[in-house]
PDB file of N, CA and C in Angstrom:
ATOM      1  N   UNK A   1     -16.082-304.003-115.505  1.00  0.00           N
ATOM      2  CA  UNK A   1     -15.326-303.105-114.667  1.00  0.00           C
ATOM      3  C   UNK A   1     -16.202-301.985-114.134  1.00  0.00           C
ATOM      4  N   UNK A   2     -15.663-301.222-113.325  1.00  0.00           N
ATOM      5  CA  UNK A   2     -16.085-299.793-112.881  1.00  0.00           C
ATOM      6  C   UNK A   2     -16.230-298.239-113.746  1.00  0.00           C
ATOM      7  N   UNK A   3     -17.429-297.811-113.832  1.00  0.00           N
ATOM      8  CA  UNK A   3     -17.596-296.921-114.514  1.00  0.00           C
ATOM      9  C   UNK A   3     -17.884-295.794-113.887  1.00  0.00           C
ATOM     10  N   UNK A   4     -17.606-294.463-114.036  1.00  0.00           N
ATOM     11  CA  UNK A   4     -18.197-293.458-113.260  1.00  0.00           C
ATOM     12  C   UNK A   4     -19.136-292.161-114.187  1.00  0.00           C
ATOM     13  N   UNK A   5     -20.194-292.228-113.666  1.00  0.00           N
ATOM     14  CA  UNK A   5     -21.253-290.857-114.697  1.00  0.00           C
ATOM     15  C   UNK A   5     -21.305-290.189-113.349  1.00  0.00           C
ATOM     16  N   UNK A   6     -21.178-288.789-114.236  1.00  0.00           N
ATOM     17  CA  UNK A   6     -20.992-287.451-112.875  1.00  0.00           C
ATOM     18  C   UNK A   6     -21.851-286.655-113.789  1.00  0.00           C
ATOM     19  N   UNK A   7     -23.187-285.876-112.952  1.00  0.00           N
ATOM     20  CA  UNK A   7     -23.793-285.105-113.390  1.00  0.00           C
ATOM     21  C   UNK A   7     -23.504-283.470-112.907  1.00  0.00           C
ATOM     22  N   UNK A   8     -23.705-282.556-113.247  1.00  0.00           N
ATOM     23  CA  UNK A   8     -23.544-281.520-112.634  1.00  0.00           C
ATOM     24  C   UNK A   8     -24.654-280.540-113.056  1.00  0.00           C
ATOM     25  N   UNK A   9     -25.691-279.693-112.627  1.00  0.00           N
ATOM     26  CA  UNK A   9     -26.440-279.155-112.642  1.00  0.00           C
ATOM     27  C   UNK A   9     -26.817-277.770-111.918  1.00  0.00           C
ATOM     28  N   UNK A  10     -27.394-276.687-112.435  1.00  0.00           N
ATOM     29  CA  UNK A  10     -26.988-275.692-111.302  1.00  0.00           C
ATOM     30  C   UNK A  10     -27.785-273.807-112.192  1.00  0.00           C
ATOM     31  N   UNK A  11     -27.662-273.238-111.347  1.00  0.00           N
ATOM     32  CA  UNK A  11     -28.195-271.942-112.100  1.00  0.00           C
ATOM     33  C   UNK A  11     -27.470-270.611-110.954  1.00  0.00           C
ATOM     34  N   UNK A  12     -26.600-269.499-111.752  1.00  0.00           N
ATOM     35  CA  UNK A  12     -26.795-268.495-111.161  1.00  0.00           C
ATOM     36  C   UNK A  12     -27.806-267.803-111.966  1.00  0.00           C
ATOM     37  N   UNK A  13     -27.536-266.715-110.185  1.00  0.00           N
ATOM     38  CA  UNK A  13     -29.531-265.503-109.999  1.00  0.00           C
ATOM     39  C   UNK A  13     -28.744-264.226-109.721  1.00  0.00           C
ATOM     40  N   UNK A  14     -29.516-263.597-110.179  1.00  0.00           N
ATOM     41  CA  UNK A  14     -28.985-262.082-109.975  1.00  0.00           C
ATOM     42  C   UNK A  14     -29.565-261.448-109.140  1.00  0.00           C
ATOM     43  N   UNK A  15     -29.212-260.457-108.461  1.00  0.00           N
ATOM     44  CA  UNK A  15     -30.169-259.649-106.935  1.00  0.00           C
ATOM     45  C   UNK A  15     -31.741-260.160-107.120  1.00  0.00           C
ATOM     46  N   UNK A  16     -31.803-259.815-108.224  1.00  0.00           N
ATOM     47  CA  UNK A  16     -33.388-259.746-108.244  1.00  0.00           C
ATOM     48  C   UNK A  16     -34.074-261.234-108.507  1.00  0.00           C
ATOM     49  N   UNK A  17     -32.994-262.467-108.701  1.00  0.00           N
ATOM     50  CA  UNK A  17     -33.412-263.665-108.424  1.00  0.00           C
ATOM     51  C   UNK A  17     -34.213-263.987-109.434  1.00  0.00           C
ATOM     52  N   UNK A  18     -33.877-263.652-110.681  1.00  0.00           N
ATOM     53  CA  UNK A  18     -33.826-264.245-112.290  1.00  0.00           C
ATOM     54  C   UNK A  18     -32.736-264.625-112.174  1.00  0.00           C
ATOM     55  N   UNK A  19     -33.180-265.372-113.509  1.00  0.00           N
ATOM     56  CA  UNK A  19     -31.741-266.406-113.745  1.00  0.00           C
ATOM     57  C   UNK A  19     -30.634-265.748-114.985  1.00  0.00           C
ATOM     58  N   UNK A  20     -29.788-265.880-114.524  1.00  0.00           N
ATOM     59  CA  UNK A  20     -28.602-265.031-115.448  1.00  0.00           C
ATOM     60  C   UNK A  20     -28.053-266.555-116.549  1.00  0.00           C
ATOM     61  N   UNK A  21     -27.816-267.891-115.732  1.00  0.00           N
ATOM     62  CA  UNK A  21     -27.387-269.008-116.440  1.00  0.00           C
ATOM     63  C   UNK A  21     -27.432-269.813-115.798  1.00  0.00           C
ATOM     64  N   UNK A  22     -28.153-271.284-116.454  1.00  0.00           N
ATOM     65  CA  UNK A  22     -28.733-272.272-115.828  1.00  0.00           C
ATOM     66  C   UNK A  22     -27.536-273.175-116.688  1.00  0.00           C
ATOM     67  N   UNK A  23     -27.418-274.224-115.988  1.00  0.00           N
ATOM     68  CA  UNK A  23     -26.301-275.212-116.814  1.00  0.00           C
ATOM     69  C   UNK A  23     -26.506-276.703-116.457  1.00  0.00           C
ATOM     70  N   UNK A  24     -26.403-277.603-117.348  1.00  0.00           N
ATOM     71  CA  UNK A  24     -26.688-279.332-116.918  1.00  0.00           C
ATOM     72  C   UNK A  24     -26.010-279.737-117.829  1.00  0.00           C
ATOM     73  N   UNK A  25     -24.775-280.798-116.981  1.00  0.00           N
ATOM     74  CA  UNK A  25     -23.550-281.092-118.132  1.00  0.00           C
ATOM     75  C   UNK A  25     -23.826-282.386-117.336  1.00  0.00           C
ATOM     76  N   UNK A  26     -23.151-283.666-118.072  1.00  0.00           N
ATOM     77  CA  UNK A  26     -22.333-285.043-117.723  1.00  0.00           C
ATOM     78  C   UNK A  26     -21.619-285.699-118.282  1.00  0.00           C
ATOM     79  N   UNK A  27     -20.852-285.950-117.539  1.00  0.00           N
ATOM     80  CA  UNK A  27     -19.647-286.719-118.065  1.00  0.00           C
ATOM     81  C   UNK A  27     -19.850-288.730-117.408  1.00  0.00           C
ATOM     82  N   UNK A  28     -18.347-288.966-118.566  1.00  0.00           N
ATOM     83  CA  UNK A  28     -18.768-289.995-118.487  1.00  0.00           C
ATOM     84  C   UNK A  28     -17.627-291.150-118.413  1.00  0.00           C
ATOM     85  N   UNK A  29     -16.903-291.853-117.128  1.00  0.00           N
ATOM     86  CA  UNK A  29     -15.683-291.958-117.294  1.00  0.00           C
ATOM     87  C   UNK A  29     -14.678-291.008-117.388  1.00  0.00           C
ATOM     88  N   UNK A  30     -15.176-289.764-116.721  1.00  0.00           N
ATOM     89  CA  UNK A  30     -13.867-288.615-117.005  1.00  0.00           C
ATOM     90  C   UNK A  30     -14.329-287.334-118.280  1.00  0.00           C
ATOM     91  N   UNK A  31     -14.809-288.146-118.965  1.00  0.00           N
ATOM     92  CA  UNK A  31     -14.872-287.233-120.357  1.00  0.00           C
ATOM     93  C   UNK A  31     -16.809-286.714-120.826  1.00  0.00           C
ATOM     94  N   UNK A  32     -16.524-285.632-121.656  1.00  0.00           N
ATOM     95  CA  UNK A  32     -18.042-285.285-121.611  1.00  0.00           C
ATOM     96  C   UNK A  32     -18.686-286.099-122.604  1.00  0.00           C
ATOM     97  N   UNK A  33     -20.000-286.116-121.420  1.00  0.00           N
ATOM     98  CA  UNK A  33     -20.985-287.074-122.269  1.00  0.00           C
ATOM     99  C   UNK A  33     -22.278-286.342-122.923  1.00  0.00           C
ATOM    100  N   UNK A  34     -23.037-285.517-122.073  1.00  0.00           N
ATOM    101  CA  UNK A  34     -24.239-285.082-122.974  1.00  0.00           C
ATOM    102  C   UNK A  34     -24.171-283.510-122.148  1.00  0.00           C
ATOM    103  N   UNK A  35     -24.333-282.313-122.747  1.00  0.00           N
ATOM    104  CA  UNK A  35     -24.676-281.323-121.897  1.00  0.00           C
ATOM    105  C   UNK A  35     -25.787-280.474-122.846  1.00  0.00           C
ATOM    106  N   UNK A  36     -26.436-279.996-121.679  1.00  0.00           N
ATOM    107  CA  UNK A  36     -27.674-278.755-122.316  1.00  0.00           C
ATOM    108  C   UNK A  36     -27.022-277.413-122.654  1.00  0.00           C
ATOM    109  N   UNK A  37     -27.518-277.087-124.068  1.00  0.00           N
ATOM    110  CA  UNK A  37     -26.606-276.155-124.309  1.00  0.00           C
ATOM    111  C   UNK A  37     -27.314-275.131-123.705  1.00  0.00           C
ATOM    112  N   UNK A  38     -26.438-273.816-123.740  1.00  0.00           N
ATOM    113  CA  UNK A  38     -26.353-272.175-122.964  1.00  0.00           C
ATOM    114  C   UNK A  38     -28.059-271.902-123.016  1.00  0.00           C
ATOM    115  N   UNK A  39     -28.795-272.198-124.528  1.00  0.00           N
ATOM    116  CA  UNK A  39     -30.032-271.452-124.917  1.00  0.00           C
ATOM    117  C   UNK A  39     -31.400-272.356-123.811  1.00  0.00           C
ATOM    118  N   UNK A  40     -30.775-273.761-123.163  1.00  0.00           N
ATOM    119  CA  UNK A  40     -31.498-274.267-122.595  1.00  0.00           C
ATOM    120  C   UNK A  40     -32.509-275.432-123.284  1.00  0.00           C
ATOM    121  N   UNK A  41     -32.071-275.259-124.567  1.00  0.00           N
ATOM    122  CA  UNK A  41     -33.406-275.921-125.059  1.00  0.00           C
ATOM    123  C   UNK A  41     -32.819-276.757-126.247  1.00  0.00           C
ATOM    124  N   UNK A  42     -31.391-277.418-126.202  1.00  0.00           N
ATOM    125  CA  UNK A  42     -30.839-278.107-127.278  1.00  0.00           C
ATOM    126  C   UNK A  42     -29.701-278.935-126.245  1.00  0.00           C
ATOM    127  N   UNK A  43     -29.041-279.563-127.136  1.00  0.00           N
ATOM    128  CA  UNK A  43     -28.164-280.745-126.176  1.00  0.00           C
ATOM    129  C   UNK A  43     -26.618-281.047-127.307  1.00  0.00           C
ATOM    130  N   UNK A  44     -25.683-280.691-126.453  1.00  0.00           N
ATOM    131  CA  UNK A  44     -24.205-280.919-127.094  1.00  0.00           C
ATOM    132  C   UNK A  44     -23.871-282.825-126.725  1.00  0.00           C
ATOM    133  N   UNK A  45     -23.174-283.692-127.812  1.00  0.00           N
ATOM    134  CA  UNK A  45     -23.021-284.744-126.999  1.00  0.00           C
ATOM    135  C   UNK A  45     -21.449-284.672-127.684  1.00  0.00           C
ATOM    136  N   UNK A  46     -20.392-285.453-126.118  1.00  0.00           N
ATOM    137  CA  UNK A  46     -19.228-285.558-126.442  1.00  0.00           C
ATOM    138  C   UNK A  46     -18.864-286.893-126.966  1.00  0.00           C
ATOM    139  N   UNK A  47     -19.653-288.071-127.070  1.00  0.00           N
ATOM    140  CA  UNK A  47     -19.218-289.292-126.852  1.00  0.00           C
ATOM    141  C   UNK A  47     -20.865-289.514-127.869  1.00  0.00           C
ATOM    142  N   UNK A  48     -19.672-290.245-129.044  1.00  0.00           N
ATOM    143  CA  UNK A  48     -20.884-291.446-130.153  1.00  0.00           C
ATOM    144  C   UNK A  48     -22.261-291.788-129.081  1.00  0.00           C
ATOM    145  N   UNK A  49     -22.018-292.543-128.139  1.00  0.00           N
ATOM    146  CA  UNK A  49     -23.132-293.568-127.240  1.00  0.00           C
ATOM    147  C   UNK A  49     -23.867-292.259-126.891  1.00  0.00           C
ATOM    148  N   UNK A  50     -23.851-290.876-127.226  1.00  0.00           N
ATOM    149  CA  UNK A  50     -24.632-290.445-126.034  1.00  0.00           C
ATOM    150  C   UNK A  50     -25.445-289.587-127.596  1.00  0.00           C
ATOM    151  N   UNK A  51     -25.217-289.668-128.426  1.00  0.00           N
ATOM    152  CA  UNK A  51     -26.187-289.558-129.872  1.00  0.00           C
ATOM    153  C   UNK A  51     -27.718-290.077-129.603  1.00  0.00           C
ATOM    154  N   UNK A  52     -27.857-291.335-129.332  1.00  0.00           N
ATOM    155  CA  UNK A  52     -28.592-292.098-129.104  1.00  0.00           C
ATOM    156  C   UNK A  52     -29.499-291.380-127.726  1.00  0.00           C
ATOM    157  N   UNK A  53     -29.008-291.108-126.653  1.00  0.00           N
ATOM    158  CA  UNK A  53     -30.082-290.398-125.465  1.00  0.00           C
ATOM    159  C   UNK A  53     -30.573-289.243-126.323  1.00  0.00           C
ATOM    160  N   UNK A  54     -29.474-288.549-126.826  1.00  0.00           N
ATOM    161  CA  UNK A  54     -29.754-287.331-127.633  1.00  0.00           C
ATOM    162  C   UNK A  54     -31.120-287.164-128.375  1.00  0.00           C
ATOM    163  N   UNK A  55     -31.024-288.237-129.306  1.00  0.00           N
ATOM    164  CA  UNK A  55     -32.027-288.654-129.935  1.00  0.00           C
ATOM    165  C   UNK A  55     -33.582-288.806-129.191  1.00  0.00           C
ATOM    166  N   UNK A  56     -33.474-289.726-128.313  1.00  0.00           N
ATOM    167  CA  UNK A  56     -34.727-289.951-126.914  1.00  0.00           C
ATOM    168  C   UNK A  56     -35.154-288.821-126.580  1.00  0.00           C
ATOM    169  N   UNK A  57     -34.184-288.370-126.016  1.00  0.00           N
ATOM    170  CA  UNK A  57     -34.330-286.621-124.952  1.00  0.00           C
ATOM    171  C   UNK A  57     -34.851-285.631-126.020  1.00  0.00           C
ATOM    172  N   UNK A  58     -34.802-285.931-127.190  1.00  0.00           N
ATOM    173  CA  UNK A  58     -35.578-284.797-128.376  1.00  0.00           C
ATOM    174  C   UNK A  58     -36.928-284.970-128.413  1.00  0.00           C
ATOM    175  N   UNK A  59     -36.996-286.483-128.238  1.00  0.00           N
ATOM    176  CA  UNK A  59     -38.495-286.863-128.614  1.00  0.00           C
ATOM    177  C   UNK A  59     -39.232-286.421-127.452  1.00  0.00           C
ATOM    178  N   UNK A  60     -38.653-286.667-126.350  1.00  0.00           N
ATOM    179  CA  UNK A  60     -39.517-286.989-125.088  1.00  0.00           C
ATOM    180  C   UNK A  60     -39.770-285.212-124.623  1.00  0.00           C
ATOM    181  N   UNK A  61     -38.517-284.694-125.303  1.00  0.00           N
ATOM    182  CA  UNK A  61     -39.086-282.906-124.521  1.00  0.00           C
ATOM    183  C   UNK A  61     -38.428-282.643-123.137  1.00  0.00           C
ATOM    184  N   UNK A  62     -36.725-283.864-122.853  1.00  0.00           N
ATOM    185  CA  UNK A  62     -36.315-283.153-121.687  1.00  0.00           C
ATOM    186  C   UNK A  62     -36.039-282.253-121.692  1.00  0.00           C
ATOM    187  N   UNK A  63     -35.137-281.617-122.779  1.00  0.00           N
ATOM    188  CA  UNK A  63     -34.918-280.234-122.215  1.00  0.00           C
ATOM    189  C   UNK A  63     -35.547-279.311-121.978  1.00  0.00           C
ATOM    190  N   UNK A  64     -37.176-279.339-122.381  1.00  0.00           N
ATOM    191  CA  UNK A  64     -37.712-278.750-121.797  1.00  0.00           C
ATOM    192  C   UNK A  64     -38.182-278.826-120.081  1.00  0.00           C
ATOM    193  N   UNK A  65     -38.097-280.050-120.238  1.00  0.00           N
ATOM    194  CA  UNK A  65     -38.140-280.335-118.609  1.00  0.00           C
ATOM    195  C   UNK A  65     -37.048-279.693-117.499  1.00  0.00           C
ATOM    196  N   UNK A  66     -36.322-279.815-118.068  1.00  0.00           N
ATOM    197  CA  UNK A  66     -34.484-279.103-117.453  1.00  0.00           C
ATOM    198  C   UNK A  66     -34.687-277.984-117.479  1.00  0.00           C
ATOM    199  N   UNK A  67     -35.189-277.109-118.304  1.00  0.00           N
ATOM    200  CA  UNK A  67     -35.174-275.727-118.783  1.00  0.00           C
ATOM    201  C   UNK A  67     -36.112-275.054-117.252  1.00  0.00           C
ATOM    202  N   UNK A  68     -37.162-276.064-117.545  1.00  0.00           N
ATOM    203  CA  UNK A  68     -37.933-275.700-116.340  1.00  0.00           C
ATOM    204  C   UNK A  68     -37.690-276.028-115.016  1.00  0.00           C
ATOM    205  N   UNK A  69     -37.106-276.526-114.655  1.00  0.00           N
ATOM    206  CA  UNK A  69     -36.283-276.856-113.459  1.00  0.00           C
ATOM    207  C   UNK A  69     -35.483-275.733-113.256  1.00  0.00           C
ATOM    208  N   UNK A  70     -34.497-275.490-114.155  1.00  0.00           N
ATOM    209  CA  UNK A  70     -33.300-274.650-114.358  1.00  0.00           C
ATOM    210  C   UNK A  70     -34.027-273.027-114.070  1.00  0.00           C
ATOM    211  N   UNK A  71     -35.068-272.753-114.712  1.00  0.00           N
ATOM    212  CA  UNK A  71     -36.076-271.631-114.584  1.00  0.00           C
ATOM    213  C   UNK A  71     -36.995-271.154-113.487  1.00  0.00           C
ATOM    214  N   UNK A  72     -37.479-272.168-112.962  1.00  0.00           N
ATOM    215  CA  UNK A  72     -38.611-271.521-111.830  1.00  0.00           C
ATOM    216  C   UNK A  72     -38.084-272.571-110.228  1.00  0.00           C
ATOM    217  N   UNK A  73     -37.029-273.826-110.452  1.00  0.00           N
ATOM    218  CA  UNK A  73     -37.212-274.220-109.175  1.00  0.00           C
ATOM    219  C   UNK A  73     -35.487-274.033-108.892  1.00  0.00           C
ATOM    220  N   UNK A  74     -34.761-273.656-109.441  1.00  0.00           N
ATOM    221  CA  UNK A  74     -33.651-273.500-109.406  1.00  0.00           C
ATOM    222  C   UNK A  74     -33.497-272.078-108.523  1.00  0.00           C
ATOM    223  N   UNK A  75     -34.021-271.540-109.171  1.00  0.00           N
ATOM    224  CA  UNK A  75     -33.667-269.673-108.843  1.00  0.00           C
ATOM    225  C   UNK A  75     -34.251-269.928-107.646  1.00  0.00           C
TER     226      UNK A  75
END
């Protein structure tokens, strides 16, 4: 059947164009699947299957990758 993954990604900036809050959530079928938490540098998962990326994305150092996105190309 048909499945739907919706990402959402994004940062507000304050006058001075620092970042006040950077955010990267997805869902999955409707419901949440993996999001970066507030500090930028850890990962909430809503759904068992998404333990497993969780796991990957620790090793590999996305959130640091996100963080930095979220940090210097976002703002």
């Amino acid at each position: 059947g048909t499945h739907t993954l919706q990402l959402m990604f994004g940062c507000n900036v304050g006058p001075d164009r620092r970042l006040l809050l950077g955010f990267w959530q997805s869902a999955y079928d409707g419901g949440d699947f993996i999001a970066l938490n507030e500090d930028l540098r850890s990962w909430t998962v809503g759904e068992t299957v998404a333990s497993i990326i969780k796991s990957k994305w620790e090793i590999s150092g996305e959130a640091e990758f996100q963080r930095n996105y979220l940090e210097v190309k976002c703002v």
